[in-house]
Protein backbone atom coordinates (compact mmCIF):
# COMPACT_ATOMS: atom_id res chain seq x y z
CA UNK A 1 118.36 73.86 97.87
CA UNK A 2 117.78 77.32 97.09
CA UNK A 3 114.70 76.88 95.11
CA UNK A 4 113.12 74.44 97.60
CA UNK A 5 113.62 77.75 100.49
CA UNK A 6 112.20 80.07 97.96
CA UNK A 7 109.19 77.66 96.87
CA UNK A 8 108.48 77.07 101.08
CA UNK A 9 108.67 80.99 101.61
CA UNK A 10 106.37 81.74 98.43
CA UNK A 11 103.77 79.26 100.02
CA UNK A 12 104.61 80.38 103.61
CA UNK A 13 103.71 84.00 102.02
CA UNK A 14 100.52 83.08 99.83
CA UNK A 15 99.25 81.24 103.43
CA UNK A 16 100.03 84.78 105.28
CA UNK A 17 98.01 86.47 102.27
CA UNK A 18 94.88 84.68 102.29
CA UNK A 19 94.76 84.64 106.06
CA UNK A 20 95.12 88.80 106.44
CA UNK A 21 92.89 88.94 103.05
CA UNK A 22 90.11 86.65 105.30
CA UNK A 23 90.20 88.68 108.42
CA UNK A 24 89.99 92.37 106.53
CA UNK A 25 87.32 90.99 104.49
CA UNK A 26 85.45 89.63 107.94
CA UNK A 27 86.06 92.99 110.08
CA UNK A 28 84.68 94.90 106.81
CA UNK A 29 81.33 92.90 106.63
CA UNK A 30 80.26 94.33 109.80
CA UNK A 31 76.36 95.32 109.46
CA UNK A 32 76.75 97.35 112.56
CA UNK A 33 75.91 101.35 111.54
CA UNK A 34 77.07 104.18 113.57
CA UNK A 35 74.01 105.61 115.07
CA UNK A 36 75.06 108.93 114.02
CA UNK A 37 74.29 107.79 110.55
CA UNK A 38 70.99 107.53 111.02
CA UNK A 39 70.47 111.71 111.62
CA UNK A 40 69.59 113.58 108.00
CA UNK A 41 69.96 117.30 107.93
CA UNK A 42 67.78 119.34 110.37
CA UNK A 43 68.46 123.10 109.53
CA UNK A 44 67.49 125.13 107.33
CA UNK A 45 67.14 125.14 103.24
CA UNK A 46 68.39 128.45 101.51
CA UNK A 47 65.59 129.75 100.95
CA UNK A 48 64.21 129.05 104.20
CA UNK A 49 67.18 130.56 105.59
CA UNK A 50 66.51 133.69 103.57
CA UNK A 51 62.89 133.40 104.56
CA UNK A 52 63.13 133.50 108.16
CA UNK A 53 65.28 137.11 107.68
CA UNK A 54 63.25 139.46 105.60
CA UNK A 55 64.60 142.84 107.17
CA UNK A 56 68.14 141.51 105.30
CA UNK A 57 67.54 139.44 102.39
CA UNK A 58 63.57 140.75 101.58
CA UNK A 59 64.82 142.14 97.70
CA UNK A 60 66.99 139.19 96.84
CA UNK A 61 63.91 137.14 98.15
CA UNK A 62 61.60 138.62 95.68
CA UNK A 63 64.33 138.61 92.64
CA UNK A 64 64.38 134.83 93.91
CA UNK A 65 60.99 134.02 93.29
CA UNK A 66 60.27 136.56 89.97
CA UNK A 67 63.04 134.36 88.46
CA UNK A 68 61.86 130.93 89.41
CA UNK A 69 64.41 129.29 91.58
CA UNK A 70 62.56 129.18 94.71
CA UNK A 71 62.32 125.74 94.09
CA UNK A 72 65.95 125.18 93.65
CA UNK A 73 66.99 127.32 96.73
CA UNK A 74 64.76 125.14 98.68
CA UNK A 75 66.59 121.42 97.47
CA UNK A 76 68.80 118.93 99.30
CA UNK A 77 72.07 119.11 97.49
CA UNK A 78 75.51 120.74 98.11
CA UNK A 79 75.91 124.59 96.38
CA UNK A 80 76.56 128.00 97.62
CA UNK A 81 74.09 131.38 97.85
CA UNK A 82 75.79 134.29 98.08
CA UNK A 83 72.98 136.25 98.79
CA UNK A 84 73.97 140.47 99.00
CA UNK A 85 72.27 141.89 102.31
CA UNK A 86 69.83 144.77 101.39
CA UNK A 87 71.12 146.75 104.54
């Protein structure tokens, strides 16, 4: 008797299962984006940033550019700048 119960509740579970394993697999096919996915990054670069402020940042500026990296100051990506003020 017992093992008849337990072999109904296994299949009674597996049923439950592959129903919830249907419907989070449906709601996480949605195609619909956010349209706040669509916006990239609008401000400004480092160097840019630097650019636009001579009067504080004009001598790391030019140690910027005398030692090449005005090319990595100005790239998409995710790093810091700790750039000293000159006044």
């Amino acid at each position: 008797m017992k093992t008849q119960f337990n072999t109904f509740r296994r299949s009674v579970l597996q049923k439950i299962g592959v129903i919830l394993l249907i419907i989070v697999v449906g709601y996480g096919c949605n195609d619909e984006i956010a349209t706040d996915s669509y916006v990239t990054f609008t401000g400004d670069m480092v160097y840019s940033y630097l650019q636009k402020r001579p009067e504080t940042y004009s001598e790391f500026i030019k140690v910027v550019n005398k030692a090449g990296l005005k090319g990595m100051l100005s790239a998409y990506g995710t790093y810091s700048c700790l750039a000293p003020r000159t006044n």
